[in-house]
C-alpha atoms as a PDB file:
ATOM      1  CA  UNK A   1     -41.395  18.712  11.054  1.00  0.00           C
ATOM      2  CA  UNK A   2     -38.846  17.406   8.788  1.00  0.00           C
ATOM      3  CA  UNK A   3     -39.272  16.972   4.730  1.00  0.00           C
ATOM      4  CA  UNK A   4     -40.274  13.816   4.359  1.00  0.00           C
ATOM      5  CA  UNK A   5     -41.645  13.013   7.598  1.00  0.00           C
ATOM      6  CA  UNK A   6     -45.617  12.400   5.898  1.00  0.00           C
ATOM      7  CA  UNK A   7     -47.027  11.439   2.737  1.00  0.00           C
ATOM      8  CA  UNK A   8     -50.137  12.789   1.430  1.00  0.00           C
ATOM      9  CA  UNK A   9     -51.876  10.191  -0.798  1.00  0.00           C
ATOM     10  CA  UNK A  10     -55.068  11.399  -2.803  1.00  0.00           C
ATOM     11  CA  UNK A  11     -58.316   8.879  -3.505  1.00  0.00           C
ATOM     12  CA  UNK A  12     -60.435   8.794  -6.054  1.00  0.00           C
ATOM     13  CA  UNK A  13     -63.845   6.953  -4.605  1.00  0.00           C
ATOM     14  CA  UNK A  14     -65.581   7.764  -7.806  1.00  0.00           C
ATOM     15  CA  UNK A  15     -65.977   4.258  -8.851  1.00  0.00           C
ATOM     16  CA  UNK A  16     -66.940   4.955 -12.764  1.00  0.00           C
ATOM     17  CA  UNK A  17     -63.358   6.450 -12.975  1.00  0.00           C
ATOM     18  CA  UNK A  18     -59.984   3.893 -13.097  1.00  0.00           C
ATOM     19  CA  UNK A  19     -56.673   5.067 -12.869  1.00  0.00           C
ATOM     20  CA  UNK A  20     -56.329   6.112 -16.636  1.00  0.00           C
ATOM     21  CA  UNK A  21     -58.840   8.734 -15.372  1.00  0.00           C
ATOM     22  CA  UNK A  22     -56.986   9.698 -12.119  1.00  0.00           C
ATOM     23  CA  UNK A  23     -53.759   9.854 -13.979  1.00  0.00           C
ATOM     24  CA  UNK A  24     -55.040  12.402 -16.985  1.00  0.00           C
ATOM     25  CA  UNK A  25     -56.856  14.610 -14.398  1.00  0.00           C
ATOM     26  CA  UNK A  26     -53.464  15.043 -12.120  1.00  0.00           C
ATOM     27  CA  UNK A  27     -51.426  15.319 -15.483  1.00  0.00           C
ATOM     28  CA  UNK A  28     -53.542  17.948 -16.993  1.00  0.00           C
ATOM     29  CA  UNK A  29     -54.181  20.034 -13.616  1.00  0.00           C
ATOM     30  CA  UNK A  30     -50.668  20.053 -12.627  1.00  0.00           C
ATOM     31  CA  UNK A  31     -50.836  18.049  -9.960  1.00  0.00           C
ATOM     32  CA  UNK A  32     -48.018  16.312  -8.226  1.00  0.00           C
ATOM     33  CA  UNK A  33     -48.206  13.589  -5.565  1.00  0.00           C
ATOM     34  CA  UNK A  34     -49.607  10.310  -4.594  1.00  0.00           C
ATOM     35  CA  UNK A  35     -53.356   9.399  -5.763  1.00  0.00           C
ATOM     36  CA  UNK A  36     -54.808   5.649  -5.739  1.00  0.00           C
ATOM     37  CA  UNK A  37     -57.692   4.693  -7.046  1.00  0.00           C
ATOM     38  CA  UNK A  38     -60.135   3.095  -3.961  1.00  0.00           C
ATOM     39  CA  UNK A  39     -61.877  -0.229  -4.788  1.00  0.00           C
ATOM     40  CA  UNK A  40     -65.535  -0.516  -3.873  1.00  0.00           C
ATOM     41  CA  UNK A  41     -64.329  -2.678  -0.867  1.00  0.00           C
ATOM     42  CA  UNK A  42     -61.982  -0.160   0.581  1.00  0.00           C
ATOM     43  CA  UNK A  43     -64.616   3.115  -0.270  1.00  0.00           C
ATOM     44  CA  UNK A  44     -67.072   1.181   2.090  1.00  0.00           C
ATOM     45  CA  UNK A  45     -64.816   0.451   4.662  1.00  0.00           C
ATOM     46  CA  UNK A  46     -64.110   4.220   4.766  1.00  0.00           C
ATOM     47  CA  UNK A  47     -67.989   5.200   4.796  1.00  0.00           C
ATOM     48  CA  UNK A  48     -68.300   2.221   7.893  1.00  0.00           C
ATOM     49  CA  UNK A  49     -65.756   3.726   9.708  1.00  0.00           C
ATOM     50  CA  UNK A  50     -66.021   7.734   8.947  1.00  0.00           C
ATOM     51  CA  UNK A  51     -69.550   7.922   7.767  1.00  0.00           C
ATOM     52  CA  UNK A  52     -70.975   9.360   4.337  1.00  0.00           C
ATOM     53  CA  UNK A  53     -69.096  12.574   4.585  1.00  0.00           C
ATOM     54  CA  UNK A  54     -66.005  10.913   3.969  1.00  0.00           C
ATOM     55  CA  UNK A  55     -66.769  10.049   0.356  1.00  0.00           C
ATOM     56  CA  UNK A  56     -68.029  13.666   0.085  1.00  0.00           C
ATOM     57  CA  UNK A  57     -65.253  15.445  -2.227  1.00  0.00           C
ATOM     58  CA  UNK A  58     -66.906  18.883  -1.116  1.00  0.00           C
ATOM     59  CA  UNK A  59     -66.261  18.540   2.377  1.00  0.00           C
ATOM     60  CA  UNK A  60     -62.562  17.828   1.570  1.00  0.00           C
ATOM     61  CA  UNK A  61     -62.338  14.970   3.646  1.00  0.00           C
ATOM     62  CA  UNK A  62     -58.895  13.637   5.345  1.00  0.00           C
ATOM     63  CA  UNK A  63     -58.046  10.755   7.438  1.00  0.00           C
ATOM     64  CA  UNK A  64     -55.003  11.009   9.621  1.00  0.00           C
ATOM     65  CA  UNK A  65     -52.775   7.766  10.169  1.00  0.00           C
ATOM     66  CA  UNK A  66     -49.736   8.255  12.077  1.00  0.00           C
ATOM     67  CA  UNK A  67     -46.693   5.273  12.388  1.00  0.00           C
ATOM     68  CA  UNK A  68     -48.396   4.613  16.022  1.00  0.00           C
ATOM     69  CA  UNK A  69     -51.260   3.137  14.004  1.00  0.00           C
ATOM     70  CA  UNK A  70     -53.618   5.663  14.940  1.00  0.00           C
ATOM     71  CA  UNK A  71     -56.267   6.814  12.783  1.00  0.00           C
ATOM     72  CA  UNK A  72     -58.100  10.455  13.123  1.00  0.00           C
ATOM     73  CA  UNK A  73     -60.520  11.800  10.701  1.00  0.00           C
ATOM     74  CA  UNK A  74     -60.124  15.551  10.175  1.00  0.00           C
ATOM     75  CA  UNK A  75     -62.304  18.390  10.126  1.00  0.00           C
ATOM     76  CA  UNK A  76     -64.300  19.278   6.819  1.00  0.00           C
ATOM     77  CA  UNK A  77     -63.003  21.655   4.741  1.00  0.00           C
ATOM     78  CA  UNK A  78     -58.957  22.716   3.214  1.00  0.00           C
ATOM     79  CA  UNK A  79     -56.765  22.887   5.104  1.00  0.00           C
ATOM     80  CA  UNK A  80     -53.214  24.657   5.034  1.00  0.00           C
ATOM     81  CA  UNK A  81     -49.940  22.927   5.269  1.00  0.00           C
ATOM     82  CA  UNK A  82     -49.577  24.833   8.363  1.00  0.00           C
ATOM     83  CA  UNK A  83     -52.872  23.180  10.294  1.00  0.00           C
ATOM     84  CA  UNK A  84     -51.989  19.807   8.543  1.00  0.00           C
ATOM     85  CA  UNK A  85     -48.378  20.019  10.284  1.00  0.00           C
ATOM     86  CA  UNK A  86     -50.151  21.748  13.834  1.00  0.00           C
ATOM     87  CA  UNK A  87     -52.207  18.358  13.277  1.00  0.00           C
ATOM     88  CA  UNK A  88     -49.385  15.794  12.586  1.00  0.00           C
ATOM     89  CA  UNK A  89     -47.186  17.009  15.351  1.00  0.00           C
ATOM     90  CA  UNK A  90     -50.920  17.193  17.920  1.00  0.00           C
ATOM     91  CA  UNK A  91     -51.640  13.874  17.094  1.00  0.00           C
ATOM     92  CA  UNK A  92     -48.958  11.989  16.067  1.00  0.00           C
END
């Protein structure tokens, strides 16, 4: 898999916190990358679709989308760049 052949992009579904919030926490933990900040609209979609344990930050939840248009959710838990690109290539 090639550099820049997938972008990670972070969301925040707490819905007391706005991007000010989002943008401090990333700054102050180091954090690089793409986060967004998901509207009560789009959080529900994602609980319709995934169920509960998508919005569940413990669980580490992560959606797959490849350029086909298909969508997979992923196992719970972290995972390493190495099962994220076993994953991408599997599925996409």
């Amino acid at each position: 898999m090639s550099p820049g052949s997938f972008t990670a992009v972070g969301i925040d579904i707490d819905p007391y916190e706005n991007e000010a919030v989002v943008l401090k926490h990333q700054s102050g933990n180091g954090f690089t990358g793409l986060y967004a900040v998901s509207p009560p609209e789009m959080t529900k979609e994602l609980t319709d679709e995934f169920g509960v344990g998508i919005i569940s930050p413990a669980s580490a939840p992560m959606v797959l989308i490849c350029s086909n248009g298909s969508v997979t959710r992923l196992g719970s838990g972290v995972k390493s760049a190495e099962v994220l690109g076993q994953e991408i290539l599997a599925r996409c």
